[in-house]
Protein backbone atom coordinates (compact mmCIF):
# COMPACT_ATOMS: atom_id res chain seq x y z
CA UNK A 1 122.21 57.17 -21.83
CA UNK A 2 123.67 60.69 -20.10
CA UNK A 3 120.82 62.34 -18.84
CA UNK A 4 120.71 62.67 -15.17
CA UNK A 5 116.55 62.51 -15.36
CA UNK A 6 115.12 59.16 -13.75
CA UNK A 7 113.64 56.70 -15.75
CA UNK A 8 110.34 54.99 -14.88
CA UNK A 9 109.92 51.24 -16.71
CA UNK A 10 106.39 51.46 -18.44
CA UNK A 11 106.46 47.99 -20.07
CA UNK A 12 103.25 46.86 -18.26
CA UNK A 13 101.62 50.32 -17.22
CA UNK A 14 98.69 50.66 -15.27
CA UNK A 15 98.69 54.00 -13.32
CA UNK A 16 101.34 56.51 -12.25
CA UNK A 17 103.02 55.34 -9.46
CA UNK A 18 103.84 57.91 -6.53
CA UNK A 19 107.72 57.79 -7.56
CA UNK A 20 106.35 58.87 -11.04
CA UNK A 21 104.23 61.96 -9.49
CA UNK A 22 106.94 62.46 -7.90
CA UNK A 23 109.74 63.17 -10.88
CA UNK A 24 107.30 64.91 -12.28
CA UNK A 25 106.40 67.41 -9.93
CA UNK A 26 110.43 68.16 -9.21
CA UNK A 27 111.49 67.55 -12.97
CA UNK A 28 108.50 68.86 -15.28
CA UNK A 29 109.47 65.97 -17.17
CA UNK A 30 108.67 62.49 -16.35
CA UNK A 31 110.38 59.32 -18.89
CA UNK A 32 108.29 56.40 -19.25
CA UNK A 33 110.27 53.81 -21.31
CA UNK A 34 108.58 50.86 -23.20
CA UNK A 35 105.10 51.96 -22.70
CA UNK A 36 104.61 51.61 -26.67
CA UNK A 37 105.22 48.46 -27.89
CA UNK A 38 107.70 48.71 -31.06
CA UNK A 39 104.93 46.91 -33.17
CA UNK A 40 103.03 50.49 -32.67
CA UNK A 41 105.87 52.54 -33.58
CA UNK A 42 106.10 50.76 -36.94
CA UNK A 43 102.15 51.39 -37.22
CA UNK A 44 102.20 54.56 -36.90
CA UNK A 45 105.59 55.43 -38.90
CA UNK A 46 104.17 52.79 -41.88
CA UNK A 47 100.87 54.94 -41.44
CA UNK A 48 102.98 58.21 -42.00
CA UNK A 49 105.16 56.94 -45.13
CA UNK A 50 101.33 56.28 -46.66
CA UNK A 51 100.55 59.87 -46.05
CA UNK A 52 103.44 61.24 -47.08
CA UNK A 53 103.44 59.06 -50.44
CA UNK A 54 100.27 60.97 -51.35
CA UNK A 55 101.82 64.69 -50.27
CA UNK A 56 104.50 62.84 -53.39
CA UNK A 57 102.17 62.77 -55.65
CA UNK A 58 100.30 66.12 -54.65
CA UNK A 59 101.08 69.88 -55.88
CA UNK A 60 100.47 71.44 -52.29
CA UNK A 61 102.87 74.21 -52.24
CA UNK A 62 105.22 73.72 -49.48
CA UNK A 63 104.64 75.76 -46.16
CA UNK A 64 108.00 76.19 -43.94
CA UNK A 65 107.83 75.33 -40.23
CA UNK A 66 110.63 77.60 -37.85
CA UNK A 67 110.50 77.82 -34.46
CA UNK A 68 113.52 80.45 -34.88
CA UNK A 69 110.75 82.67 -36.26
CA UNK A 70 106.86 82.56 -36.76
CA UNK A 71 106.85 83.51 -40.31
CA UNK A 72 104.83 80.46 -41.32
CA UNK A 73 102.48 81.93 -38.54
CA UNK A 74 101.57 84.28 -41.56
CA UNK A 75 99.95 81.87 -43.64
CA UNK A 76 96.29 80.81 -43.36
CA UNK A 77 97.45 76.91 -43.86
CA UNK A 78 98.71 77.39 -40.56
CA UNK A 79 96.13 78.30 -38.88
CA UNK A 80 93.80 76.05 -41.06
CA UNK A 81 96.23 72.97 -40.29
CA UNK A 82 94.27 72.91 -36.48
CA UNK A 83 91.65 71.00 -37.98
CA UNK A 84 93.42 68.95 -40.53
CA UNK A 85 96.36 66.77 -41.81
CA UNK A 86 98.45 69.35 -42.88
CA UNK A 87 102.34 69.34 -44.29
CA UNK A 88 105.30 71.67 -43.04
CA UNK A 89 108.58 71.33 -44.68
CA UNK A 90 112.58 71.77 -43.51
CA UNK A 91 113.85 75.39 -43.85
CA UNK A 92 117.27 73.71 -44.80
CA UNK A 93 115.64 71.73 -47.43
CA UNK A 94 115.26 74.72 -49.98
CA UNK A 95 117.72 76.96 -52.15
CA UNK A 96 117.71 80.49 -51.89
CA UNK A 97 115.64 80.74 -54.66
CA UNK A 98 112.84 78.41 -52.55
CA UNK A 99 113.15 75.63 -54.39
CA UNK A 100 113.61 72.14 -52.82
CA UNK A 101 116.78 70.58 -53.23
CA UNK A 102 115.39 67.00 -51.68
CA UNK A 103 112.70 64.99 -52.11
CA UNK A 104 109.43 66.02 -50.78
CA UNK A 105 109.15 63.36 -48.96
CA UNK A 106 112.24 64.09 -47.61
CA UNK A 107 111.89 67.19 -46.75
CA UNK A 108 108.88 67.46 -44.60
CA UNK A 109 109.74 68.61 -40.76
CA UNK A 110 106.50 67.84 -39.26
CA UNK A 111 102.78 66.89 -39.93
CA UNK A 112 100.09 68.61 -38.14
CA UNK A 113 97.95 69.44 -35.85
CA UNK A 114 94.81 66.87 -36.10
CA UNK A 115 95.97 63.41 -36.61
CA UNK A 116 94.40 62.90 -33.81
CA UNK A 117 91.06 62.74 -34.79
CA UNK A 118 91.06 63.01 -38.12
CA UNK A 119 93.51 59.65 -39.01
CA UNK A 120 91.99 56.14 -37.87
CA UNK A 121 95.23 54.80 -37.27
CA UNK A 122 96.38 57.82 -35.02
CA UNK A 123 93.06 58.53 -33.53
CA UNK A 124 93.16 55.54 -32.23
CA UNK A 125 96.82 55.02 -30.86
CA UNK A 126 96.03 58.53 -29.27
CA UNK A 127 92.92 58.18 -27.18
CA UNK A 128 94.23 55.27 -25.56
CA UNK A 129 93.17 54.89 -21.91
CA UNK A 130 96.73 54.06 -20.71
CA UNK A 131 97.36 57.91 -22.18
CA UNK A 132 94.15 59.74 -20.41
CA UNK A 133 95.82 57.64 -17.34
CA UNK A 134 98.67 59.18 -17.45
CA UNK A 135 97.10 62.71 -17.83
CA UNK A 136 95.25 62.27 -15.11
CA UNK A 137 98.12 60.75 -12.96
CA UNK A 138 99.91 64.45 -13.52
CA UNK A 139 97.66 66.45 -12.20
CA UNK A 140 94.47 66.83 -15.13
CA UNK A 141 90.98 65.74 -13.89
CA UNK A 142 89.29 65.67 -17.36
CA UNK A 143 91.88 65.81 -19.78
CA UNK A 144 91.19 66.60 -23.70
CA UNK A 145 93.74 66.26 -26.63
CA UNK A 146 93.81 69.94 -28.65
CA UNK A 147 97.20 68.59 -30.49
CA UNK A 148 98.73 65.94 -32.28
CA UNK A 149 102.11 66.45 -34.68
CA UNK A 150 104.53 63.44 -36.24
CA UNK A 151 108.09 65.04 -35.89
CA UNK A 152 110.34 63.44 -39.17
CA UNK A 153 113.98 65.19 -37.51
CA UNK A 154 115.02 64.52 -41.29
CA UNK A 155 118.43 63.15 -41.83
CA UNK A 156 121.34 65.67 -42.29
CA UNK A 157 118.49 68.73 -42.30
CA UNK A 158 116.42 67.85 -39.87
CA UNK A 159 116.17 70.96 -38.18
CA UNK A 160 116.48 72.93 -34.74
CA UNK A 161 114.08 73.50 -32.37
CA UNK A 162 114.52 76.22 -29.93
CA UNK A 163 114.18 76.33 -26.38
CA UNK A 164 110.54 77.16 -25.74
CA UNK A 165 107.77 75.92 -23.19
CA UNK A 166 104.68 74.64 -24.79
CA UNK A 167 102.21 77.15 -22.44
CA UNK A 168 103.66 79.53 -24.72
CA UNK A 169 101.51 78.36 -27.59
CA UNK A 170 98.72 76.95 -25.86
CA UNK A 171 97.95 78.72 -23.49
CA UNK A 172 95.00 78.02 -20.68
CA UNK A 173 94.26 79.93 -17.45
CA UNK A 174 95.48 78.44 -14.95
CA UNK A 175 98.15 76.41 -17.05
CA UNK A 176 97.44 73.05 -17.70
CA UNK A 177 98.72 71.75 -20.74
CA UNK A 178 101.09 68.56 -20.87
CA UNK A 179 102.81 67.19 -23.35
CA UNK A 180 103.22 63.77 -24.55
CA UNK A 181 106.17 62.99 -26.84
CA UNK A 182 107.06 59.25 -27.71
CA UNK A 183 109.93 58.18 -29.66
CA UNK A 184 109.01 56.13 -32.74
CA UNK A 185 112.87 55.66 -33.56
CA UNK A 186 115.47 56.15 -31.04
CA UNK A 187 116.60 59.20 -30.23
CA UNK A 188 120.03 60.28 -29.56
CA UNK A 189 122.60 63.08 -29.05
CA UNK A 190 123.62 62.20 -32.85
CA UNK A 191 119.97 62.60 -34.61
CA UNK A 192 118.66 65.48 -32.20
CA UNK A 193 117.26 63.74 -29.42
CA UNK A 194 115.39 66.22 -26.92
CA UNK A 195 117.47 68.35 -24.46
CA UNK A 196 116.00 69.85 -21.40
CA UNK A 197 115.75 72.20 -17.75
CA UNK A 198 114.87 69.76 -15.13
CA UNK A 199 112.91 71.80 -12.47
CA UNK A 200 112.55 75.02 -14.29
CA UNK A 201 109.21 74.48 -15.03
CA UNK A 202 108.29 76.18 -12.04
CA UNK A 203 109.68 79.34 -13.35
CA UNK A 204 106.98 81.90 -15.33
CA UNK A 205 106.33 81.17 -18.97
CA UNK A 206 108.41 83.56 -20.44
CA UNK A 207 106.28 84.20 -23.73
CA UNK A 208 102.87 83.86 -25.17
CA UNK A 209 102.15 82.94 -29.07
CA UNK A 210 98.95 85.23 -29.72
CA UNK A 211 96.53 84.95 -32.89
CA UNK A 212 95.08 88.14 -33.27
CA UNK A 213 90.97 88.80 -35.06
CA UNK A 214 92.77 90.51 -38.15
CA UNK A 215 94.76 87.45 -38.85
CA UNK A 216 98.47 88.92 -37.46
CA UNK A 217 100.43 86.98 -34.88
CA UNK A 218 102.40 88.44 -32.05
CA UNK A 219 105.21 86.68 -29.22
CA UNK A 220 104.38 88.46 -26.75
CA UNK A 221 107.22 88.81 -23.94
CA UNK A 222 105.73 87.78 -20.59
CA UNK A 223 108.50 87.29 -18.27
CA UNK A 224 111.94 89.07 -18.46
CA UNK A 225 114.68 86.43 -18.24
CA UNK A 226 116.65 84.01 -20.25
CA UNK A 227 117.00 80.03 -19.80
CA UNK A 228 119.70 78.70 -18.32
CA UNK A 229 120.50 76.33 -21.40
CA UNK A 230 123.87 75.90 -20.09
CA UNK A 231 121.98 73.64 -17.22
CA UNK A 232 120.31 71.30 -19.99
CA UNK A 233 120.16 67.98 -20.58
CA UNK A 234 119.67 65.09 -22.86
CA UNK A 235 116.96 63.03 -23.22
CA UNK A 236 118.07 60.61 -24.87
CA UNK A 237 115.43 57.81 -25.32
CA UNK A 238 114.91 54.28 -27.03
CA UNK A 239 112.06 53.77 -29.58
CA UNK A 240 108.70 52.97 -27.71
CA UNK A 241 109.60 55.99 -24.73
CA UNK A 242 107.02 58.18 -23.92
CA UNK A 243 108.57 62.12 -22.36
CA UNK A 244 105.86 63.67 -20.84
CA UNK A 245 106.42 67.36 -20.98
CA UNK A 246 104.56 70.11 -18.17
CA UNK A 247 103.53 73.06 -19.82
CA UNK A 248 106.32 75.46 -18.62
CA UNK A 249 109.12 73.16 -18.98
CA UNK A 250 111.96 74.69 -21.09
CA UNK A 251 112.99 72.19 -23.62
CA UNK A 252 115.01 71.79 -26.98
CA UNK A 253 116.86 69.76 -29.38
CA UNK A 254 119.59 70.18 -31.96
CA UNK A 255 119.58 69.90 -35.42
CA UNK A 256 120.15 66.34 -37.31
CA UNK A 257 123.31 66.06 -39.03
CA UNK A 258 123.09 62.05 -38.87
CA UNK A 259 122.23 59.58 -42.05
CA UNK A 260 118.98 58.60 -40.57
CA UNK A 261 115.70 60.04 -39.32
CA UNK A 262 114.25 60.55 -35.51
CA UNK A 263 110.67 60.02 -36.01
CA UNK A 264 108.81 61.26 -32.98
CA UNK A 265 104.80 62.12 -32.50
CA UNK A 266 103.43 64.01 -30.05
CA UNK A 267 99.63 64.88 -28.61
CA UNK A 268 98.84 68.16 -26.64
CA UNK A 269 96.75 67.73 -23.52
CA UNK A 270 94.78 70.52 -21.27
CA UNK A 271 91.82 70.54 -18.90
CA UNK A 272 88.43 70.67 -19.34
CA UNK A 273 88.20 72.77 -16.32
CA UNK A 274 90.64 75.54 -17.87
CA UNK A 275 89.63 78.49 -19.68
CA UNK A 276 91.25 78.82 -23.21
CA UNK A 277 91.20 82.13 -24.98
CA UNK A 278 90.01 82.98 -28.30
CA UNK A 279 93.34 84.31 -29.10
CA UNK A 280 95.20 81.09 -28.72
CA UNK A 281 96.52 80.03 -32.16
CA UNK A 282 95.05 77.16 -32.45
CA UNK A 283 91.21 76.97 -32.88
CA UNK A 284 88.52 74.60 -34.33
CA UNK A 285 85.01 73.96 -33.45
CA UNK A 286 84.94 70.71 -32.01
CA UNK A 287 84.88 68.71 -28.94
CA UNK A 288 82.65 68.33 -25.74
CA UNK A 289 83.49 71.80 -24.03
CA UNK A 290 82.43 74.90 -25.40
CA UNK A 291 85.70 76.87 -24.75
CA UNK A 292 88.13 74.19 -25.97
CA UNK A 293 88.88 73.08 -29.17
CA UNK A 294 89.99 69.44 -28.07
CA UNK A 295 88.48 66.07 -27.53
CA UNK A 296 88.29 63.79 -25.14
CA UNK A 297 89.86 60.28 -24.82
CA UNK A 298 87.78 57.61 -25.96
CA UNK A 299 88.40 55.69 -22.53
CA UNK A 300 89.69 56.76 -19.05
């Protein structure tokens, strides 16, 4: 492994230690490897190849996901995927006449944004208490999940992600959201493992993702500056490694030009305590707070 970010053995968690509070609060990103066993990995990734055998056999017509641009932003199964299971598919994997030139199956980028709550399999790997732990050992005092995606990073096509901070698209006054990404496969400088700014997360967000009432979308420029991507670096992680992410840390990763896959899923934490505008993408009626559209975890 080359990246100069610590790594914290998770094998038999219990609570964030102070050395883990610690990375954090320098980093923005704190590594916890082993803290999911690789018998939960293959859940959840046998769990996904279920789902994604019924997409097969479905006629859903195939929504792009870009983080280059936000033109998927544009259509209501966006905006309608908050509160369900819903399929986004490689930009690489179509001609130029928009027709898929793969599999479906192997051409879906990610699934989003409810698993959640919506799957039984990932509801439940999600609201474990050793996650609401580890919330709450960065800094949240009543944590609730708005977010949950399964990444694919598709072999040879999987796409790029951009640098971005994840405050950008859901945003809470003051900023709270954190970001848990664990590796179901391993992830490396050859798939597109995660790249990232190590202590830049205490510089501004730089942009904010905003859903307007007539259905249009702007990126609104918040902060004048430019990452310093030639400062990043790899996170490069075995299967079972959890990356949390703060809310303004800058991160990336490269496109997939391997044979195989980097399966990844991630959940999408803020506070309770935190406001969370109406013009945040994202928006469903659920959950215990009446400003929030997340839930909380079943334990911690």
């Amino acid at each position: 492994m080359t990246s100069t970010v610590p790594r914290f053995d998770a094998s038999t968690f219990t609570e964030v230690t102070p050395a883990m509070s610690e990375a954090f609060s320098r980093d923005g990103v704190l590594v916890l490897e082993d803290i999911v066993s690789q018998e939960q990995c293959k859940k959840l990734r046998d769990r996904m190849a279920e789902l994604t055998d019924e997409l097969v056999d479905s006629k859903e017509k195939p929504t792009v996901f870009s983080t280059k641009d936000q033109s998927h932003a544009k259509d209501q199964y966006f905006f309608q995927s908050a509160e369900k299971i819903s399929f986004f598919f490689e930009e690489d994997a179509f001609d130029s006449e928009g027709n898929l030139t793969v599999a479906r199956d192997k051409a879906v980028n990610k699934v989003g944004h409810a698993l959640h709550d919506l799957d039984p399999v990932f509801s439940t790997f999600s609201q474990q208490e050793s996650f609401a732990k580890i919330c709450k050992g960065v800094g949240l005092q009543n944590p609730l999940i708005v977010q949950s995606m399964y990444i694919f990073k598709q072999a040879l096509h999987g796409g790029e992600v951009k640098f971005h901070q994840d405050a950008t698209f859901l945003w809470t006054d003051p900023n709270t959201v954190v970001g848990l990404w664990i590796a179901l496969e391993d992830a490396t400088l050859e798939n597109g493992c995660l790249w990232g700014l190590p202590g830049d997360q205490t510089l501004p967000v730089r942009e904010r993702f905003i859903r307007h009432s007539d259905g249009s979308t702007e990126m609104k420029t918040l902060a004048e500056y430019e990452f310093s991507t030639e400062k990043k670096v790899p996170l490069e992680v075995k299967a079972g490694t959890m990356v949390v992410l703060h809310g303004a840390f800058p991160h990336m990763s490269l496109p997939n030009r391997s044979t195989g896959t980097r399966h990844a899923y991630s959940i999408h934490v803020v506070d309770e305590s935190a406001s969370y505008p109406t013009n945040n993408w994202l928006q469903r009626d659920v959950g215990r707070s009446d400003n929030i559209p997340g839930i909380p975890f079943v334990q911690g």
